[in-house]
N, C-alpha and C. Protein backbone atom coordinates (compact mmCIF):
# COMPACT_ATOMS: atom_id res chain seq x y z
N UNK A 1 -120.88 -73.62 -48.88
CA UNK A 1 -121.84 -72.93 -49.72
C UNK A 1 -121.10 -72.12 -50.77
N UNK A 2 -121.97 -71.67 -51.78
CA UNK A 2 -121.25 -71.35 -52.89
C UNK A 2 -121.36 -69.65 -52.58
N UNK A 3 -120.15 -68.62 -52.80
CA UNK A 3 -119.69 -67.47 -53.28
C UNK A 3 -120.96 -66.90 -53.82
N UNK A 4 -121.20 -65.66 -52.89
CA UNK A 4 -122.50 -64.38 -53.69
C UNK A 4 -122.01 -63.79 -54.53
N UNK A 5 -123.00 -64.10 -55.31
CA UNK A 5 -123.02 -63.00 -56.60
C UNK A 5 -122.97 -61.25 -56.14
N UNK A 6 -124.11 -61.17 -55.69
CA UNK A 6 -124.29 -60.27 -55.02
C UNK A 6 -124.76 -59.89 -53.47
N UNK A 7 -124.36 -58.76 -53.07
CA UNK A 7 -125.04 -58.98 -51.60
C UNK A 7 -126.47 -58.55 -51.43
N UNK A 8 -127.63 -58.85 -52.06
CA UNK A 8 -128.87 -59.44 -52.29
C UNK A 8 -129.32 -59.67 -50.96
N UNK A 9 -130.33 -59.32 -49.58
CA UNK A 9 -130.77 -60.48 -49.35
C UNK A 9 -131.63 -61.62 -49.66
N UNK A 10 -131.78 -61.35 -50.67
CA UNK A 10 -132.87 -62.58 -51.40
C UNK A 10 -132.04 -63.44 -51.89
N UNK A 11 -130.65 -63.22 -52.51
CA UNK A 11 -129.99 -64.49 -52.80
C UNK A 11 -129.67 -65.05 -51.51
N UNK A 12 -129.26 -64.35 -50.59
CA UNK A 12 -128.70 -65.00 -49.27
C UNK A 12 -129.92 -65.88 -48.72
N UNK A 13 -131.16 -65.43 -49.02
CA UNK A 13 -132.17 -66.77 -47.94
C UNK A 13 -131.82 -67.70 -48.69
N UNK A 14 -132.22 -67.73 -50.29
CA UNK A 14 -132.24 -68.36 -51.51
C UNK A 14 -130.53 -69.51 -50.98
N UNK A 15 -129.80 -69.00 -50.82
CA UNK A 15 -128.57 -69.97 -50.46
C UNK A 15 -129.18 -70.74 -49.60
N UNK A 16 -129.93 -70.20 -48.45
CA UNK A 16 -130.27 -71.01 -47.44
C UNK A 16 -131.69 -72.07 -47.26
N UNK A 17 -132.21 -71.22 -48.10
CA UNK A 17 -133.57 -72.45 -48.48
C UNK A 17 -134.05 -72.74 -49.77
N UNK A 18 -133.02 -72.72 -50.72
CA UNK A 18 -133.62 -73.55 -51.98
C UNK A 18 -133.17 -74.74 -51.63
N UNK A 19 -133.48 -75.51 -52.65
CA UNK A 19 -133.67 -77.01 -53.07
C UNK A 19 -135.03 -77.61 -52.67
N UNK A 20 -135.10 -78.70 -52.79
CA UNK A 20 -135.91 -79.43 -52.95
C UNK A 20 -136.57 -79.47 -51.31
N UNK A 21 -135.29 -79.72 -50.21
CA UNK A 21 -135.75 -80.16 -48.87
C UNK A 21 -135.91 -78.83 -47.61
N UNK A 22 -134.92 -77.91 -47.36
CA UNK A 22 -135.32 -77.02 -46.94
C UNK A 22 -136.79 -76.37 -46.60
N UNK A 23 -137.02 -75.72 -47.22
CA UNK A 23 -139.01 -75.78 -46.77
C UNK A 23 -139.63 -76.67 -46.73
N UNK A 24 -139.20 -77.90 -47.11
CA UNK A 24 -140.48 -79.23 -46.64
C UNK A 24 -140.04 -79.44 -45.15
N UNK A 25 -138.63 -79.38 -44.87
CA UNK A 25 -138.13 -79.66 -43.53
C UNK A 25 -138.86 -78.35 -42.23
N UNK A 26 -138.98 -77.27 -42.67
CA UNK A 26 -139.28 -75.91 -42.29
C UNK A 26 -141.10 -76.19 -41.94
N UNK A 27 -141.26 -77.00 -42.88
CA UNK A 27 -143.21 -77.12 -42.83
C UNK A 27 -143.17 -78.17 -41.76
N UNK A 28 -142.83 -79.13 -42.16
CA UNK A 28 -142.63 -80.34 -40.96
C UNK A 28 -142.43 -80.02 -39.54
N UNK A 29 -141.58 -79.01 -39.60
CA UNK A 29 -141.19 -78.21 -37.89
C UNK A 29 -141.95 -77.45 -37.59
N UNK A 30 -143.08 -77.13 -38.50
CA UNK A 30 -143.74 -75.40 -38.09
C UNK A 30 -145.12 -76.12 -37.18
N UNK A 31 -145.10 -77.45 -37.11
CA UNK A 31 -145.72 -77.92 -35.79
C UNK A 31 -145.22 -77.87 -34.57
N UNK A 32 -144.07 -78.26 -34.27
CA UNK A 32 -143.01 -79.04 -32.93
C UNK A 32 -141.81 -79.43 -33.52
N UNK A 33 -141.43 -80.18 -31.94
CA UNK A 33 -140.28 -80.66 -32.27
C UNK A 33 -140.51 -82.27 -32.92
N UNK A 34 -139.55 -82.40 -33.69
CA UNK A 34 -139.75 -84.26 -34.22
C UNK A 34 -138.29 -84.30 -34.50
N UNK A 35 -137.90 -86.16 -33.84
CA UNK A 35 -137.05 -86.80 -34.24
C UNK A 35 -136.46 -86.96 -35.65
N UNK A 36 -135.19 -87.35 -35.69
CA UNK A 36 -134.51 -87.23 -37.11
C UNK A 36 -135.61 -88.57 -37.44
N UNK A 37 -135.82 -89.56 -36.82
CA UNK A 37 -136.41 -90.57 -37.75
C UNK A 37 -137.42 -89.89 -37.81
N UNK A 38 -138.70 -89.23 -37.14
CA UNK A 38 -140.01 -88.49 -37.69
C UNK A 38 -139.26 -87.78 -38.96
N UNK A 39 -138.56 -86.86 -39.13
CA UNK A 39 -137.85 -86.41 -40.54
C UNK A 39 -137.91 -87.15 -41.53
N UNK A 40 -137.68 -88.40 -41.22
CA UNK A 40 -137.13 -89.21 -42.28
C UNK A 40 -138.46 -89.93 -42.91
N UNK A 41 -139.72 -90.14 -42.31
CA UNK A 41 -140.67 -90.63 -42.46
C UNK A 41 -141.59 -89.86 -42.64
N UNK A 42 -141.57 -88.36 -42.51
CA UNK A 42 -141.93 -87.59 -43.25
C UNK A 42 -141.85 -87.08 -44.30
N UNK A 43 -140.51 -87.94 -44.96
CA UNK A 43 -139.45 -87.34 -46.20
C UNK A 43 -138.77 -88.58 -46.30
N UNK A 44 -140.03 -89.37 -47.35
CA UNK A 44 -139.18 -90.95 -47.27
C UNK A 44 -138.20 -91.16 -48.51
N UNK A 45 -138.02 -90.07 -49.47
CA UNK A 45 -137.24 -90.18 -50.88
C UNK A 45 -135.93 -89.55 -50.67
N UNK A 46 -135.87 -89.13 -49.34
CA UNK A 46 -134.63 -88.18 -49.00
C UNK A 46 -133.43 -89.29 -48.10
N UNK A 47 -132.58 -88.72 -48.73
CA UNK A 47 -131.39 -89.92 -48.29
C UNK A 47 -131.15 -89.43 -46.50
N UNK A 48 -130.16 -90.27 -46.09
CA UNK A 48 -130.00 -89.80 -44.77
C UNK A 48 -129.31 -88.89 -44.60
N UNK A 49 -127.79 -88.92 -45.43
CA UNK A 49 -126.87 -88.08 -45.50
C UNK A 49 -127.57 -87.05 -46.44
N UNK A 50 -128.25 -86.75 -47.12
CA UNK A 50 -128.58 -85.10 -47.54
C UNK A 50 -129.68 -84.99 -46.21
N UNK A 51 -130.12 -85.48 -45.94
CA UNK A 51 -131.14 -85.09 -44.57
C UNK A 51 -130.34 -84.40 -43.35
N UNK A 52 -129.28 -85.01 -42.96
CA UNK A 52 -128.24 -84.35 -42.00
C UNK A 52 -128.04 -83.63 -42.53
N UNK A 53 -127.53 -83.09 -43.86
CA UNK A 53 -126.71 -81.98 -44.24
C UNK A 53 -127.57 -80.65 -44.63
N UNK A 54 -128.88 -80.99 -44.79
CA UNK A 54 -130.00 -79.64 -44.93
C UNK A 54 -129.94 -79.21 -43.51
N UNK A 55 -130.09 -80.13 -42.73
CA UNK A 55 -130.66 -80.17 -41.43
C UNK A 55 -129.82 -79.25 -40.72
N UNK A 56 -128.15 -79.51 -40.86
CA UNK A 56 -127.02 -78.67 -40.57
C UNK A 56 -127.24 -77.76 -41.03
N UNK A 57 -127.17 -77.19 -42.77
CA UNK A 57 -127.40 -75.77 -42.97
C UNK A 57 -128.75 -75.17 -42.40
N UNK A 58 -129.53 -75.56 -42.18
CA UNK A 58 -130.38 -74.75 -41.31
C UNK A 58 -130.15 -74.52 -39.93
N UNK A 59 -129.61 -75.43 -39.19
CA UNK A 59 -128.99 -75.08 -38.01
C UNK A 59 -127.87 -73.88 -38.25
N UNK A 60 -126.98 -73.99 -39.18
CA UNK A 60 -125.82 -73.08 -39.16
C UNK A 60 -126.57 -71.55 -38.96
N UNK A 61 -128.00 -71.78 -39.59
CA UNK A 61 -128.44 -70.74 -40.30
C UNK A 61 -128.83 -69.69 -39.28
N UNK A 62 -129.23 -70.25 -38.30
CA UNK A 62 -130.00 -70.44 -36.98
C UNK A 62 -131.21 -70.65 -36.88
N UNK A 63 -131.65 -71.39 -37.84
CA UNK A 63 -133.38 -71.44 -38.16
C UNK A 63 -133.79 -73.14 -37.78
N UNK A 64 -132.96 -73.67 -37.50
CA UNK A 64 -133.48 -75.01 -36.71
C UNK A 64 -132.73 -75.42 -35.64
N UNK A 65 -132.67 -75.75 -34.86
CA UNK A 65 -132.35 -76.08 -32.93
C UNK A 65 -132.17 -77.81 -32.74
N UNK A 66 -130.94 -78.51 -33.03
CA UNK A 66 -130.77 -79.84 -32.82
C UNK A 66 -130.30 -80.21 -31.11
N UNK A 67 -130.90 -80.54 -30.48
CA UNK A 67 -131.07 -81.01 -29.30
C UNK A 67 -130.36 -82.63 -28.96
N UNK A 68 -129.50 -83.08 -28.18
CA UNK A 68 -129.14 -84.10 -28.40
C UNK A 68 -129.37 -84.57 -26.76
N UNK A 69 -130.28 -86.01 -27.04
CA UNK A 69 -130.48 -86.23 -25.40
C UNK A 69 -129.13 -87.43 -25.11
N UNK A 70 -129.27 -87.80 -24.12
CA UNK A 70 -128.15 -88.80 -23.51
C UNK A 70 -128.78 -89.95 -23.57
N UNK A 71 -128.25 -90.78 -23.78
CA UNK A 71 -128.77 -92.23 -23.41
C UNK A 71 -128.54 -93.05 -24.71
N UNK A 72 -129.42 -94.50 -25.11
CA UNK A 72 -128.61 -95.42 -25.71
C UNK A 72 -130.67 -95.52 -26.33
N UNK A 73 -130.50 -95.38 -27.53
CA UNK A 73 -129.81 -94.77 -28.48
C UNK A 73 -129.77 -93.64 -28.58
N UNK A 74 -128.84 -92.88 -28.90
CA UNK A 74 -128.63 -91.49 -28.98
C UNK A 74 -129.83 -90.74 -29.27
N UNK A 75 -130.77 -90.00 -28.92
CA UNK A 75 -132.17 -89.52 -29.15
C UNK A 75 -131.81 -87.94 -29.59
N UNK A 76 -131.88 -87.68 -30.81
CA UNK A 76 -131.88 -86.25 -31.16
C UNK A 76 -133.17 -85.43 -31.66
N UNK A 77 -133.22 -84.40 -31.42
CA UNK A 77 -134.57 -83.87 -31.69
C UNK A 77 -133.83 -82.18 -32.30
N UNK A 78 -135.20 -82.13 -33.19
CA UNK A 78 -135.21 -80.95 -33.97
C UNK A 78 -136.24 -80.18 -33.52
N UNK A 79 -135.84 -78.43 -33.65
CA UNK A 79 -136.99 -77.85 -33.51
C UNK A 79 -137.05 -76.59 -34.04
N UNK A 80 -137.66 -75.08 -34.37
CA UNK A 80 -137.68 -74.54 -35.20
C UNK A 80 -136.98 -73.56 -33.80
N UNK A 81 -135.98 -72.61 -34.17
CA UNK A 81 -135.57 -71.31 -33.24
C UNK A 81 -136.67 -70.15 -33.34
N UNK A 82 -136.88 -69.29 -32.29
CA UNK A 82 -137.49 -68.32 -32.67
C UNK A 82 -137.49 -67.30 -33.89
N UNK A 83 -135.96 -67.29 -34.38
CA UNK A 83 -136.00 -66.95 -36.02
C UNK A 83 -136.74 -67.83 -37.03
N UNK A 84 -136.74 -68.98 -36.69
CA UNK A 84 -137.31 -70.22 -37.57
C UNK A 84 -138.73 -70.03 -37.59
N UNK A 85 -139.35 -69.40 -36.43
CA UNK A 85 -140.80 -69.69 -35.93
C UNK A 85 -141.37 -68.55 -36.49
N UNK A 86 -140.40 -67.49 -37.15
CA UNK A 86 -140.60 -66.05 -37.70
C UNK A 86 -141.53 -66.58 -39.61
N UNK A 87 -140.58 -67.42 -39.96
CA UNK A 87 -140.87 -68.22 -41.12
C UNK A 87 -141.80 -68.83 -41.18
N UNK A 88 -142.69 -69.42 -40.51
CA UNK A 88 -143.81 -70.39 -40.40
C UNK A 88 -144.78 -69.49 -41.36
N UNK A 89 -144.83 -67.88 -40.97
CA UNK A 89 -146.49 -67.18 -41.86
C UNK A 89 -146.12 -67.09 -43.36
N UNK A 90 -144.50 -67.32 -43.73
CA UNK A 90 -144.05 -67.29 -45.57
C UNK A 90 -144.57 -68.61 -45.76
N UNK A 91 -144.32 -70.09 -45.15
CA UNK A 91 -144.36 -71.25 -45.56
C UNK A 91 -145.66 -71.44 -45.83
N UNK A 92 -146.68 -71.08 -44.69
CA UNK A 92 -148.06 -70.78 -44.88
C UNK A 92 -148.60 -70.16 -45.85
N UNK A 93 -148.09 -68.62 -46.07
CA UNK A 93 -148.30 -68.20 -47.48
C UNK A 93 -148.27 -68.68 -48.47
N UNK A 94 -147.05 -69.32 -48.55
CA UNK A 94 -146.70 -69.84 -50.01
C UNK A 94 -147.40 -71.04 -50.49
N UNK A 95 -148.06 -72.09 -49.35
CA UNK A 95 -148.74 -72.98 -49.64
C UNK A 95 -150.04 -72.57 -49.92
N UNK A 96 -150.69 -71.45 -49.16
CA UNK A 96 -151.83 -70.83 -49.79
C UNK A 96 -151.84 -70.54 -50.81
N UNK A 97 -150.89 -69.48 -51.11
CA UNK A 97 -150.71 -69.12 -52.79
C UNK A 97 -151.07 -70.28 -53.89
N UNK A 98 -150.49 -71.53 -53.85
CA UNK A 98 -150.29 -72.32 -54.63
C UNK A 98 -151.44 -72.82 -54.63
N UNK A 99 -152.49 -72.98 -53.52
CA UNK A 99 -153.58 -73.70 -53.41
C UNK A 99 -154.55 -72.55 -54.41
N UNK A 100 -154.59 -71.47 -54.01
CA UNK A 100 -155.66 -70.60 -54.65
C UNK A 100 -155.04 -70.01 -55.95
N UNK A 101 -154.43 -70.33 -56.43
CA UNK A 101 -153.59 -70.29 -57.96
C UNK A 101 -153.91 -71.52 -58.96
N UNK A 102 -153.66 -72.45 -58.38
CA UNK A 102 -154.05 -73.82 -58.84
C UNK A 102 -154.46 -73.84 -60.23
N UNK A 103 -155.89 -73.51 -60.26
CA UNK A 103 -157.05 -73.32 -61.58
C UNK A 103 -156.22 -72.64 -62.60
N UNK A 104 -155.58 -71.33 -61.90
CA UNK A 104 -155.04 -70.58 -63.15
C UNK A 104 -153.93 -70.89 -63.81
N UNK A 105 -153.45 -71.49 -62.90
CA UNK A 105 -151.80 -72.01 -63.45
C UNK A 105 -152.29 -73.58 -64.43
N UNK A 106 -152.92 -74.07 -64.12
CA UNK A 106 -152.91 -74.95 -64.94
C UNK A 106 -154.39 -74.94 -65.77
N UNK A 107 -154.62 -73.49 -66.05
CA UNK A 107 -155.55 -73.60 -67.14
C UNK A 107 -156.93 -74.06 -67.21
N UNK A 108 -157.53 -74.30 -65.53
CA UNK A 108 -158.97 -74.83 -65.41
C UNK A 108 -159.64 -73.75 -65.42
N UNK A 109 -160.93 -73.92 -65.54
CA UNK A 109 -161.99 -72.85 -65.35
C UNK A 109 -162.39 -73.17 -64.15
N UNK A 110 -162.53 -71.49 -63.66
CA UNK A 110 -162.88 -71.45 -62.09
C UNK A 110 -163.96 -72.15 -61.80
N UNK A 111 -164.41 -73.22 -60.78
CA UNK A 111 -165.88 -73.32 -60.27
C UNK A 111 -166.86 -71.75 -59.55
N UNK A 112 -167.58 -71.94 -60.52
CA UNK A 112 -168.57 -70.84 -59.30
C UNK A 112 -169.43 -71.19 -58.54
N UNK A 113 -169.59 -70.70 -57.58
CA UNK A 113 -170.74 -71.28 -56.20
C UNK A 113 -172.09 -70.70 -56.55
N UNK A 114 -172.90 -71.72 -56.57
CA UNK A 114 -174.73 -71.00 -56.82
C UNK A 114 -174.96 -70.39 -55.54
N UNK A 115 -175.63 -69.80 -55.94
CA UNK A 115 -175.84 -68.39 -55.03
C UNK A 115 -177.21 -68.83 -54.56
């Protein structure tokens, strides 16, 4: 990871969950646990190798829990840590936000409900 600017904690989540996959991976978990292939089929434009490597920085992070079972084929499972499970009411937020913003951000006129 790249050198802080500052010691921010908002840049420090920001290291840890920008891009593109991070919170889609975070929404996906804020059900259960799912297999790297459920990951992958939930997130079909995402390569494999950046999929492992989000997947790792969130583990490093301690915000996702990789589980590895025994047997043939190797069966790994993901799941959110209780720090991870702390995150679920921002991801929620933020998708609300965007839903009830919608109109304004892109300039529609509100519907009003007849009364």
């Amino acid at each position: 990871m790249k050198d802080l600017v500052s010691r921010c904690p908002i840049e420090e989540v920001m290291q840890v969950l920008s891009g593109r996959w991070p919170t889609l991976l975070l929404y996906y978990l804020k059900d259960g646990t799912k297999r790297f292939s459920d990951l992958r089929r939930d997130n079909p434009t995402v390569s494999h190798r950046i999929l492992t490597l989000e997947l790792r920085k969130l583990e490093k992070a301690g915000i996702v829990r990789r589980t590895a079972r025994q047997g043939y084929p190797l069966r790994v499972d993901y799941d959110l840590t209780p720090v991870g499970l702390t995150l679920v009411p921002l991801i929620d937020a933020l998708g609300g936000w965007w839903e009830k913003t919608e109109t304004e951000r892109l300039g529609l006129p509100k519907l009003r409900h007849a009364a």
